[in-house]
PDB file of N, CA and C in Angstrom:
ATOM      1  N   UNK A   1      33.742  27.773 152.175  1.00  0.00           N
ATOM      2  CA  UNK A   1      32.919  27.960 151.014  1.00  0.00           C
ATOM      3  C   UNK A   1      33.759  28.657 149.947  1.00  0.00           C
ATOM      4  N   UNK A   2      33.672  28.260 148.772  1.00  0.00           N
ATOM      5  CA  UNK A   2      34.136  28.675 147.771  1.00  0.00           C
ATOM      6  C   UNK A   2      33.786  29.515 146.756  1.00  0.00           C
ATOM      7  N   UNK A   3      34.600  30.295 146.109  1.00  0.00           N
ATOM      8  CA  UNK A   3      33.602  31.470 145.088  1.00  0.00           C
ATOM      9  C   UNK A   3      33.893  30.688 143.654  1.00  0.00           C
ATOM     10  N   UNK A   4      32.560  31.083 142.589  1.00  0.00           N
ATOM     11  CA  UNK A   4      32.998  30.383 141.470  1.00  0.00           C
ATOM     12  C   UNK A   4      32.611  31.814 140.415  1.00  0.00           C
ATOM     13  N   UNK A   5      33.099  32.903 140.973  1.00  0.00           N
ATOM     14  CA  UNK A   5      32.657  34.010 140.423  1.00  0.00           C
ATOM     15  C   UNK A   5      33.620  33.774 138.815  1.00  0.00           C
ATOM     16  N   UNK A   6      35.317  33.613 139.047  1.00  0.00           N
ATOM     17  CA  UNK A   6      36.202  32.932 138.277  1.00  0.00           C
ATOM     18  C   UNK A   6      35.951  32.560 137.024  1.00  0.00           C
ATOM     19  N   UNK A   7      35.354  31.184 137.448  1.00  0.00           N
ATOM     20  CA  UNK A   7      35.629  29.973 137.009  1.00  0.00           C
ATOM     21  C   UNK A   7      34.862  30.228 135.365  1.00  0.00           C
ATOM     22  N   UNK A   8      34.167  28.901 135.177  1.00  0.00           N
ATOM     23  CA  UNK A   8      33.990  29.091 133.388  1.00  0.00           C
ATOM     24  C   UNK A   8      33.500  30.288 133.296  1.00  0.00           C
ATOM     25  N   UNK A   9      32.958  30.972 133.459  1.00  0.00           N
ATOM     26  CA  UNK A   9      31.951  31.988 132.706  1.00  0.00           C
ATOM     27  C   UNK A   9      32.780  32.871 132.983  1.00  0.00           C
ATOM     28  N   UNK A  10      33.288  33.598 134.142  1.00  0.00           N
ATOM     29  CA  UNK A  10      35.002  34.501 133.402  1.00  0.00           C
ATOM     30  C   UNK A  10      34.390  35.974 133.628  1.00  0.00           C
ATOM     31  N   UNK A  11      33.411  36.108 133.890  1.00  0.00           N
ATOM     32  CA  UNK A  11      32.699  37.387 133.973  1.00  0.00           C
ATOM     33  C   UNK A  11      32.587  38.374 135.020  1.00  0.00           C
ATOM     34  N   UNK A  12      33.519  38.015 135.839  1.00  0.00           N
ATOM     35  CA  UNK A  12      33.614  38.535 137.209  1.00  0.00           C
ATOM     36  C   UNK A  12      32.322  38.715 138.372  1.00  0.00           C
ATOM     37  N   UNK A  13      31.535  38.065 137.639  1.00  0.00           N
ATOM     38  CA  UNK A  13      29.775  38.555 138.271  1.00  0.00           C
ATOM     39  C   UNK A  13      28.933  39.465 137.812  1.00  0.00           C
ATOM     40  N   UNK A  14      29.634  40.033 136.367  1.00  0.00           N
ATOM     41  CA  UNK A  14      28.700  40.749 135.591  1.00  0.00           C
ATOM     42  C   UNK A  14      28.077  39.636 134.820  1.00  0.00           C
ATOM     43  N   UNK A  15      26.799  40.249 134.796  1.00  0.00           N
ATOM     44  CA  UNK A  15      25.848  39.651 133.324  1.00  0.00           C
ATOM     45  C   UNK A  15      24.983  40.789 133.230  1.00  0.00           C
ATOM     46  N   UNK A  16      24.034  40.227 131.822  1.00  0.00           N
ATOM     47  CA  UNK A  16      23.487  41.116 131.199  1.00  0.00           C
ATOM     48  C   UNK A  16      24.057  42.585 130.940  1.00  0.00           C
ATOM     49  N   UNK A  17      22.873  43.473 131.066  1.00  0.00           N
ATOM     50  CA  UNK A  17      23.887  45.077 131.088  1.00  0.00           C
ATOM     51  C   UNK A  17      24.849  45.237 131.547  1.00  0.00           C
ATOM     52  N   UNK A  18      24.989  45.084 132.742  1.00  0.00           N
ATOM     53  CA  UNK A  18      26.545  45.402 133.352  1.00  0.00           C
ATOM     54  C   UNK A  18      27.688  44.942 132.492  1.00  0.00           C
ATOM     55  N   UNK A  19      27.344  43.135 131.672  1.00  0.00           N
ATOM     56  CA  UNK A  19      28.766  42.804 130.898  1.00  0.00           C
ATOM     57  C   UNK A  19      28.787  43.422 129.659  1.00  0.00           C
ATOM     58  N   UNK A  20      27.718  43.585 129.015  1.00  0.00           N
ATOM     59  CA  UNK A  20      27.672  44.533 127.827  1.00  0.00           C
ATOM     60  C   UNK A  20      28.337  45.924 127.636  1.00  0.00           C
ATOM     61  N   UNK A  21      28.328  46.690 129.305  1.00  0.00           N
ATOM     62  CA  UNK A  21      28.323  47.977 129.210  1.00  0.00           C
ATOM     63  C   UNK A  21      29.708  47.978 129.530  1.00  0.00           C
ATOM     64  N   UNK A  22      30.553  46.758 130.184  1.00  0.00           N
ATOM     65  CA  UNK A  22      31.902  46.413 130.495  1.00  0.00           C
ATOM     66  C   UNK A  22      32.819  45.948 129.251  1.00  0.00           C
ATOM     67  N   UNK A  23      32.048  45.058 128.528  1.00  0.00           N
ATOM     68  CA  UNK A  23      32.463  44.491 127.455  1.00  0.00           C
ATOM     69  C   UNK A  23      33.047  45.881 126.414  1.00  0.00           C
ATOM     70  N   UNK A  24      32.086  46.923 126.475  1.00  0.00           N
ATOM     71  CA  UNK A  24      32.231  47.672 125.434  1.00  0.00           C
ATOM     72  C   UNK A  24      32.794  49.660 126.177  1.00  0.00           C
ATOM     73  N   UNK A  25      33.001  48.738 126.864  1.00  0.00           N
ATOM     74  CA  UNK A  25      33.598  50.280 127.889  1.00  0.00           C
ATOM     75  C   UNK A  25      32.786  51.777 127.726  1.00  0.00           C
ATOM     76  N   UNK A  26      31.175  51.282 127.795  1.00  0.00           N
ATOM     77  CA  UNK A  26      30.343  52.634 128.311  1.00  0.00           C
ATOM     78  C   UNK A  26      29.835  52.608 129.039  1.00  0.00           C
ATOM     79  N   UNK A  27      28.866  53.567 129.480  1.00  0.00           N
ATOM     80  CA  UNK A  27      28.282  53.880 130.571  1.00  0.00           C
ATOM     81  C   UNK A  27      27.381  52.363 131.003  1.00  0.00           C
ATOM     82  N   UNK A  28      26.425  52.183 131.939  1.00  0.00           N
ATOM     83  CA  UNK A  28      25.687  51.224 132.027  1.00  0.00           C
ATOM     84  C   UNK A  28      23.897  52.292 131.552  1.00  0.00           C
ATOM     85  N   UNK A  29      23.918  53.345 131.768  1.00  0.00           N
ATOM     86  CA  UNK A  29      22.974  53.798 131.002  1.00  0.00           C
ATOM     87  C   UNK A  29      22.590  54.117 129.581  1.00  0.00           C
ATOM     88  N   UNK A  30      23.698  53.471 129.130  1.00  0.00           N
ATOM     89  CA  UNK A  30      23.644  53.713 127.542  1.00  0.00           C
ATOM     90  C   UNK A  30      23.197  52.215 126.915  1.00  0.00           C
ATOM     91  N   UNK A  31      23.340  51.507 127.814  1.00  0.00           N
ATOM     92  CA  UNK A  31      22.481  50.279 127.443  1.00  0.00           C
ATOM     93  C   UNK A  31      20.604  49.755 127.866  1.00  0.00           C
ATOM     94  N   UNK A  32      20.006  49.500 126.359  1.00  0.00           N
ATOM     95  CA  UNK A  32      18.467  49.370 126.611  1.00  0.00           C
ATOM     96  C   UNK A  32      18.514  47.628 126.596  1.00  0.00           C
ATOM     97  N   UNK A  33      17.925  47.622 127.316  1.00  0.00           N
ATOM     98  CA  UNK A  33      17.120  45.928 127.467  1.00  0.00           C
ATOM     99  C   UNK A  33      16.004  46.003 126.015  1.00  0.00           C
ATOM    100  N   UNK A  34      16.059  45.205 125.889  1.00  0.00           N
ATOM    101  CA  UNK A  34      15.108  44.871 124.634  1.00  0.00           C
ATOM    102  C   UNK A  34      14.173  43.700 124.623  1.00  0.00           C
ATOM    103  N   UNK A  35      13.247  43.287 124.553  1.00  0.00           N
ATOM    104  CA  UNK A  35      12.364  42.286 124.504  1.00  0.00           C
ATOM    105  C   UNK A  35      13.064  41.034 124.045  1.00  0.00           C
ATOM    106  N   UNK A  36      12.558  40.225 124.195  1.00  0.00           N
ATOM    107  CA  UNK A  36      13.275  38.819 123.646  1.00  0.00           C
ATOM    108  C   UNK A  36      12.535  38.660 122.253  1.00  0.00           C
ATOM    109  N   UNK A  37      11.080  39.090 121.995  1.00  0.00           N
ATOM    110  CA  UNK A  37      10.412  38.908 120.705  1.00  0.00           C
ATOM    111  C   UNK A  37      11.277  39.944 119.607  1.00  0.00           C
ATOM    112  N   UNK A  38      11.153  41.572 120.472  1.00  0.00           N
ATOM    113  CA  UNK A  38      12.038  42.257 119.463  1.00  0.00           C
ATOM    114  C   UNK A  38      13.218  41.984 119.311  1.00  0.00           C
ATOM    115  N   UNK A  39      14.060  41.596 120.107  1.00  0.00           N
ATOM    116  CA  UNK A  39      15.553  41.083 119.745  1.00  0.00           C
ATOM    117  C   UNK A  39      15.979  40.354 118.739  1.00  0.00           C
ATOM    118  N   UNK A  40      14.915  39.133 119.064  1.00  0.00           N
ATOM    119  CA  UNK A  40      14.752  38.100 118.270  1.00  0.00           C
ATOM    120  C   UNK A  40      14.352  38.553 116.461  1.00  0.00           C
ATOM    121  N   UNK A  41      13.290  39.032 116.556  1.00  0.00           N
ATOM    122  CA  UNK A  41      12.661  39.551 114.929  1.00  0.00           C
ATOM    123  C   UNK A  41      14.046  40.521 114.046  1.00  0.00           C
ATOM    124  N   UNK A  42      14.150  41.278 114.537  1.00  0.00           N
ATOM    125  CA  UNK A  42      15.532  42.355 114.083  1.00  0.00           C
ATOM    126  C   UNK A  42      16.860  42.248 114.160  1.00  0.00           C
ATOM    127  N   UNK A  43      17.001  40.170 115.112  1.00  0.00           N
ATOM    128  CA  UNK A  43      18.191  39.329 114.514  1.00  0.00           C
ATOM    129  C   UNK A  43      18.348  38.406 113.390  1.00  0.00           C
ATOM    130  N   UNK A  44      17.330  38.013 113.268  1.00  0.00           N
ATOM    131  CA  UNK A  44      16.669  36.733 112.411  1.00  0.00           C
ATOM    132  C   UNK A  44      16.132  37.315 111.266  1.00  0.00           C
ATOM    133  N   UNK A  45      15.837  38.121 110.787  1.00  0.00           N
ATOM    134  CA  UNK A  45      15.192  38.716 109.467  1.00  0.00           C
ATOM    135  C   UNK A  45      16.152  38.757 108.691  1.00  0.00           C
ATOM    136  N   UNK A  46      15.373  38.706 107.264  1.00  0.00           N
ATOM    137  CA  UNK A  46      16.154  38.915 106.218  1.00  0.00           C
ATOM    138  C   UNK A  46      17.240  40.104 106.200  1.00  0.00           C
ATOM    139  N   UNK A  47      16.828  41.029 106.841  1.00  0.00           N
ATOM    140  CA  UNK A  47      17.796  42.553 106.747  1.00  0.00           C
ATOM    141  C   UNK A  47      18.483  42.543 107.700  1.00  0.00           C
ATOM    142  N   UNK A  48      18.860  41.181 108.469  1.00  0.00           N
ATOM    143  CA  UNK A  48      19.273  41.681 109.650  1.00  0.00           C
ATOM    144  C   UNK A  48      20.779  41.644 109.147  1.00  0.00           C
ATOM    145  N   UNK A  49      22.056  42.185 109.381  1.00  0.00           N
ATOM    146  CA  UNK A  49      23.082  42.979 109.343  1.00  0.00           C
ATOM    147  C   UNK A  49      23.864  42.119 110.249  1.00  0.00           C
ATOM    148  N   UNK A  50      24.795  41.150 110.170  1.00  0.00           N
ATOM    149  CA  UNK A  50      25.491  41.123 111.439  1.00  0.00           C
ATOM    150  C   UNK A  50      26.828  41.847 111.316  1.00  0.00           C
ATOM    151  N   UNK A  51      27.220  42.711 112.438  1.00  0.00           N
ATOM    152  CA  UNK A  51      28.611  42.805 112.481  1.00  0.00           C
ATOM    153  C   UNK A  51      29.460  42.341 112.594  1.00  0.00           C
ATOM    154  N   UNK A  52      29.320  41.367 114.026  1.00  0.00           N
ATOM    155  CA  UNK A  52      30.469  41.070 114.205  1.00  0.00           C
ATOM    156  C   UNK A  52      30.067  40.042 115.161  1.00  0.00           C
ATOM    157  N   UNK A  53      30.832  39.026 116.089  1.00  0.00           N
ATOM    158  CA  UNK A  53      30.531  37.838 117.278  1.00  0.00           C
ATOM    159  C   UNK A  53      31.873  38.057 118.390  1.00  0.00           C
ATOM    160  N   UNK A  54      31.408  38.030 119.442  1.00  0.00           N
ATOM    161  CA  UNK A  54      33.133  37.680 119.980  1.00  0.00           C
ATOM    162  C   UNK A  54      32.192  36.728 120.786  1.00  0.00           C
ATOM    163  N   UNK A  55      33.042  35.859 121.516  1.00  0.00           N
ATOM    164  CA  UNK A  55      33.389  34.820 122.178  1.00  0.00           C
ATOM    165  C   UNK A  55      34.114  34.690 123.619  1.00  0.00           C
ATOM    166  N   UNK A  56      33.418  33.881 124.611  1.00  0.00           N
ATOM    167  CA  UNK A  56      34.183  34.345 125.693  1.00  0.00           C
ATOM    168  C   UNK A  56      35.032  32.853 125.435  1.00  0.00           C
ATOM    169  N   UNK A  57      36.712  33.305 126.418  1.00  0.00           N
ATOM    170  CA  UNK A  57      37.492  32.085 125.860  1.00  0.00           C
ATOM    171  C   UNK A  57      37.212  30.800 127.018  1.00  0.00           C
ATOM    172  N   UNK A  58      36.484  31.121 128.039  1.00  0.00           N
ATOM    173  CA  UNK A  58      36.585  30.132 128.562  1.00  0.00           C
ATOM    174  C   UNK A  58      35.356  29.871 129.170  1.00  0.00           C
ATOM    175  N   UNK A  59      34.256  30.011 128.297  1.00  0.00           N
ATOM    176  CA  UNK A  59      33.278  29.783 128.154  1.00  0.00           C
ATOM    177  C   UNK A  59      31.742  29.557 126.931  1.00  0.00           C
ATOM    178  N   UNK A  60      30.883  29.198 126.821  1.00  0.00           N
ATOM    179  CA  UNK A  60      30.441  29.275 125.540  1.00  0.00           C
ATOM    180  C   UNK A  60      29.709  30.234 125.598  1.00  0.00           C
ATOM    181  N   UNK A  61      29.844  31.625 126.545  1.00  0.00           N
ATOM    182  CA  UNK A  61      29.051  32.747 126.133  1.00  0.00           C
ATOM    183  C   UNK A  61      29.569  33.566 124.782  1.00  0.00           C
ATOM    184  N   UNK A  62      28.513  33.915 124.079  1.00  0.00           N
ATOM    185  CA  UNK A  62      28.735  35.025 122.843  1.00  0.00           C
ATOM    186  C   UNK A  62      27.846  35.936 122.838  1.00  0.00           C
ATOM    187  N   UNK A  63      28.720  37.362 122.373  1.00  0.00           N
ATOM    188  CA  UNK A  63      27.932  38.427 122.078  1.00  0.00           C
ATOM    189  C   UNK A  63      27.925  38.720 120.468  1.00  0.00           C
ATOM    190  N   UNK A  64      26.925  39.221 119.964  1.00  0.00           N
ATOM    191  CA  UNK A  64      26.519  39.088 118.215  1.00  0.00           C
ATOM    192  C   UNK A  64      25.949  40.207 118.228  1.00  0.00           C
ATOM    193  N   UNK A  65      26.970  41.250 117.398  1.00  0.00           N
ATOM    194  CA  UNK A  65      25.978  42.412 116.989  1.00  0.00           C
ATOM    195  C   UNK A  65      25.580  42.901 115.786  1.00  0.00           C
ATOM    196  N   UNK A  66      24.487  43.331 115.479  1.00  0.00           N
ATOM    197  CA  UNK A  66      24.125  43.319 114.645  1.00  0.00           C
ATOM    198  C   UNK A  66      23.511  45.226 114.494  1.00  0.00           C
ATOM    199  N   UNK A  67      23.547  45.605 113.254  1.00  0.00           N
ATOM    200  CA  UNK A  67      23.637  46.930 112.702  1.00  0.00           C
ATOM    201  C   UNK A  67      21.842  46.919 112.249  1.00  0.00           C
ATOM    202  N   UNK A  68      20.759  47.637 113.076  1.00  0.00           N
ATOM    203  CA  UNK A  68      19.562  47.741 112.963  1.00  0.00           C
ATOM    204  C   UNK A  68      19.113  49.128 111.949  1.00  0.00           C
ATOM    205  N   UNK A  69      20.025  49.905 112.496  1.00  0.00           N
ATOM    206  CA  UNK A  69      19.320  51.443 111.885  1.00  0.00           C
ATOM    207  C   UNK A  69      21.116  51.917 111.436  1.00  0.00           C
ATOM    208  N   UNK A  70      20.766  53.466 111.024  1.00  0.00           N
ATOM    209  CA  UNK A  70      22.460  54.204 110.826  1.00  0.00           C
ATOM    210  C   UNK A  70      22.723  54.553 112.123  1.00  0.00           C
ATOM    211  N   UNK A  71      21.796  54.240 113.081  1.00  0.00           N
ATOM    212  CA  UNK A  71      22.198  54.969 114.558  1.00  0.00           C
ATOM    213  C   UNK A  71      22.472  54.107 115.613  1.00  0.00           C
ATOM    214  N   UNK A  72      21.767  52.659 115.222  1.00  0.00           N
ATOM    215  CA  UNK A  72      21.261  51.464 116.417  1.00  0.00           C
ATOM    216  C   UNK A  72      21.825  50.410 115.971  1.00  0.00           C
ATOM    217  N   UNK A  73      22.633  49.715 116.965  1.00  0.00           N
ATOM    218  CA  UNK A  73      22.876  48.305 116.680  1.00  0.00           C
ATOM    219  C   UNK A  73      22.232  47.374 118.105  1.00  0.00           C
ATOM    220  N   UNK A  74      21.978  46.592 117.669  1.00  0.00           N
ATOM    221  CA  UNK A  74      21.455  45.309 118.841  1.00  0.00           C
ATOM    222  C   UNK A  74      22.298  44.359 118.722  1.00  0.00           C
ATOM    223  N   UNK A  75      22.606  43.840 120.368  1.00  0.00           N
ATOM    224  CA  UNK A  75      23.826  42.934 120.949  1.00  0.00           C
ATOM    225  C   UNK A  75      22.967  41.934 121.117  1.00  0.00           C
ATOM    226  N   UNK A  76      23.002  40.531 120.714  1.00  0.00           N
ATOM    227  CA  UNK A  76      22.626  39.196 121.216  1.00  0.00           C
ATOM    228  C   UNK A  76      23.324  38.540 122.225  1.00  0.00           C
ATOM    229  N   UNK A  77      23.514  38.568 123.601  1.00  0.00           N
ATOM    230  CA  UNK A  77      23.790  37.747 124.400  1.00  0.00           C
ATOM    231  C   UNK A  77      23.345  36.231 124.469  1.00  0.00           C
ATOM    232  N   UNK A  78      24.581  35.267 123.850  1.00  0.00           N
ATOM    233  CA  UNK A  78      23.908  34.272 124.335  1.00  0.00           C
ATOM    234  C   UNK A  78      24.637  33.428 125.442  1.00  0.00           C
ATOM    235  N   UNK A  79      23.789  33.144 126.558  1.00  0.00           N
ATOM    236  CA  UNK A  79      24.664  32.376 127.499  1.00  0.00           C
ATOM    237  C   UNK A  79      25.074  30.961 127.937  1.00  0.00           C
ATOM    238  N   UNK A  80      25.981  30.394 128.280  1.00  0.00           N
ATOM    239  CA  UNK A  80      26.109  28.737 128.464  1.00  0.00           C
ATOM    240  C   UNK A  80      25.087  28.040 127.709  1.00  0.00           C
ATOM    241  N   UNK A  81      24.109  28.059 128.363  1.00  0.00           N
ATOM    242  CA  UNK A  81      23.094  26.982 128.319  1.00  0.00           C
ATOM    243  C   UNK A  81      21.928  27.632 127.084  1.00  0.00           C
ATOM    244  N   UNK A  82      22.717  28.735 126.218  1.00  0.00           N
ATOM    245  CA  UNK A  82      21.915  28.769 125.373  1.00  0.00           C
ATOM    246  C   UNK A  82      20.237  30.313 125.579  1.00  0.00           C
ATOM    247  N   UNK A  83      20.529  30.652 126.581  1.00  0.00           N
ATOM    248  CA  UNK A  83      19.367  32.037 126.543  1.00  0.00           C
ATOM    249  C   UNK A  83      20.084  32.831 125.466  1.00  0.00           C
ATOM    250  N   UNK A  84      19.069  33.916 124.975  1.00  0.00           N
ATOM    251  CA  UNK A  84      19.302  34.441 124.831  1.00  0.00           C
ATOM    252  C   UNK A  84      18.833  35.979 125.265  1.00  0.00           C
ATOM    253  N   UNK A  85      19.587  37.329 125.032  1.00  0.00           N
ATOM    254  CA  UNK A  85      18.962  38.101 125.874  1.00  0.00           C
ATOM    255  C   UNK A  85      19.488  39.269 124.601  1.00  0.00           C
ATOM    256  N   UNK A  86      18.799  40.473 125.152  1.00  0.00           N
ATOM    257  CA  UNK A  86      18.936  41.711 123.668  1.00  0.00           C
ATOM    258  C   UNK A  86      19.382  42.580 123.956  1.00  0.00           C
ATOM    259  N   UNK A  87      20.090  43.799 123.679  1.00  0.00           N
ATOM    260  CA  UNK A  87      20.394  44.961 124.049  1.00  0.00           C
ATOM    261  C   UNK A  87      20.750  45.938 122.833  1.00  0.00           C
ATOM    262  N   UNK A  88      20.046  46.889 122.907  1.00  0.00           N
ATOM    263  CA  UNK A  88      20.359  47.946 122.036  1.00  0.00           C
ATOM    264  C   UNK A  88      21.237  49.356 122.406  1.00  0.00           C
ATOM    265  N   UNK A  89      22.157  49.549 121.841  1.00  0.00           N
ATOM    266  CA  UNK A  89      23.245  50.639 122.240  1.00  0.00           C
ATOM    267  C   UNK A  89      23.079  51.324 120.856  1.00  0.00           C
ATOM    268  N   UNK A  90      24.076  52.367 120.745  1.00  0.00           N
ATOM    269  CA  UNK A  90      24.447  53.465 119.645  1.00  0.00           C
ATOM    270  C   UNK A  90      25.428  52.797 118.818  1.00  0.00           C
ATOM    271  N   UNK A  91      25.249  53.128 117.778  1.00  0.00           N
ATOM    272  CA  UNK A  91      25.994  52.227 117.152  1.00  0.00           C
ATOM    273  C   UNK A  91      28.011  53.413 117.273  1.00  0.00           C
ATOM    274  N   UNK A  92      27.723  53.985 117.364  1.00  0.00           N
ATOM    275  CA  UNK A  92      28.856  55.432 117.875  1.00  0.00           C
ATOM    276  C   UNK A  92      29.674  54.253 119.205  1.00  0.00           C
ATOM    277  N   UNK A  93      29.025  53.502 119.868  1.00  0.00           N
ATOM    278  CA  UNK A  93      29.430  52.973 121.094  1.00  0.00           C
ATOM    279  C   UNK A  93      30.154  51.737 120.705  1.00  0.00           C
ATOM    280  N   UNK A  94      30.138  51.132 119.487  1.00  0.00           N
ATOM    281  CA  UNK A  94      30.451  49.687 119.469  1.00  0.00           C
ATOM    282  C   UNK A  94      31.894  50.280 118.897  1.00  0.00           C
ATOM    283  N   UNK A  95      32.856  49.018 119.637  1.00  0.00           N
ATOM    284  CA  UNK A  95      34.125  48.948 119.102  1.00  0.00           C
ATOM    285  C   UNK A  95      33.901  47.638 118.198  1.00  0.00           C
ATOM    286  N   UNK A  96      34.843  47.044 117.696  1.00  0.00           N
ATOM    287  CA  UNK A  96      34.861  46.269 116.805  1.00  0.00           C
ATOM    288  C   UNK A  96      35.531  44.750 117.382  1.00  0.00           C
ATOM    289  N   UNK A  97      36.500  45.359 118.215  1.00  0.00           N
ATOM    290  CA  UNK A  97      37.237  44.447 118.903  1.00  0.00           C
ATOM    291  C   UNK A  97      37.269  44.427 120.638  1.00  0.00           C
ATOM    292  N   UNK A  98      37.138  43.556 121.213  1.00  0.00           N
ATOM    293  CA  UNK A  98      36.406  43.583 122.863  1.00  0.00           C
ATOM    294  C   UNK A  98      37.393  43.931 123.521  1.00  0.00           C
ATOM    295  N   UNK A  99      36.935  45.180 124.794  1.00  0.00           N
ATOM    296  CA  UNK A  99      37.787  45.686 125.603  1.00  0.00           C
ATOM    297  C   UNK A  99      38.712  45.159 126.093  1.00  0.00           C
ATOM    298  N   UNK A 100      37.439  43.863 126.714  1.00  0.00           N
ATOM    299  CA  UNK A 100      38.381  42.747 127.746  1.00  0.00           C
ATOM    300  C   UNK A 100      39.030  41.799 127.537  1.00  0.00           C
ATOM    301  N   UNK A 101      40.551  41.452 128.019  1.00  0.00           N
ATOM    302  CA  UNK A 101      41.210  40.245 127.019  1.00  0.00           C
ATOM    303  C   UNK A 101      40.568  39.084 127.055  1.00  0.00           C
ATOM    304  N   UNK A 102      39.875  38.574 128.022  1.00  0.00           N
ATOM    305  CA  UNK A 102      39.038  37.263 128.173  1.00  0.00           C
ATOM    306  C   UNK A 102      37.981  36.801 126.943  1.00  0.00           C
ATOM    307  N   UNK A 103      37.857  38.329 126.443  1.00  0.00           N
ATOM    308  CA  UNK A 103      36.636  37.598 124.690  1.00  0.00           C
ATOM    309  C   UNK A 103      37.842  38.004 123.638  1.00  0.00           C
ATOM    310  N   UNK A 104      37.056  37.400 122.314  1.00  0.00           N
ATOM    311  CA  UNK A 104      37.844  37.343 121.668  1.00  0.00           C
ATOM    312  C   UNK A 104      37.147  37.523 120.154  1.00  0.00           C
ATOM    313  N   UNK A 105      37.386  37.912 119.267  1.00  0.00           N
ATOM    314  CA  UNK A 105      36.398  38.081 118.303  1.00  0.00           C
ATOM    315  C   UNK A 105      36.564  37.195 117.234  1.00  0.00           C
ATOM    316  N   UNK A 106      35.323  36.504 116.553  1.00  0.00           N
ATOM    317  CA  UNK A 106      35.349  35.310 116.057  1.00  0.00           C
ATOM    318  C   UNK A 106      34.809  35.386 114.585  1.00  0.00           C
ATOM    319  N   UNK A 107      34.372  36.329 113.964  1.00  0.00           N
ATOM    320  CA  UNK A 107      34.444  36.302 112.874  1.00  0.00           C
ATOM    321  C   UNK A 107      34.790  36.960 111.566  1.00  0.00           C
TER     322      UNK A 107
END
């Protein structure tokens, strides 16, 4: 039997919080789950702020963050097939450019 932990998605077997909190080298308690309605409304609005996108390279996952408050930014996970999922961190926590060499920042 074979592992495809590897292969496209590149993530070692993190998702959700865990890759967020890896992606951006903090704690895993410094990351909030967020609703998919609120994620959604405070990405998509007129005020919404984006920072920044990176890209995984060998896959079509992206993370999109976006600047909510002077204190809060919210991360859009979106994965392969298109979910999407929310997370709100400090905005003190976001680097600009991704820890891990596997993403890459795209805009």
């Amino acid at each position: 039997m074979s592992s495809h932990e590897n292969r496209s998605q590149g993530t070692m077997g993190r998702h959700g919080r865990d890759l967020i909190a890896s992606l951006f080298d903090i704690e895993l308690e410094y990351v909030e789950s967020l609703s998919w309605p609120l994620g959604d409304r405070v990405t998509t609005g007129a005020e919404a702020n984006q920072l920044f996108r990176f890209a995984h390279q060998r896959s079509t996952r992206t993370v999109t963050a976006f600047e909510v408050t002077d204190y809060t930014c919210v991360l859009r996970l979106r994965t392969p097939v298109g979910r999407e999922k929310f997370y709100g961190i400090a905005n003190a926590d976001i680097v600009p450019r991704p820890v891990r060499d596997d993403w890459v920042r795209t805009d």
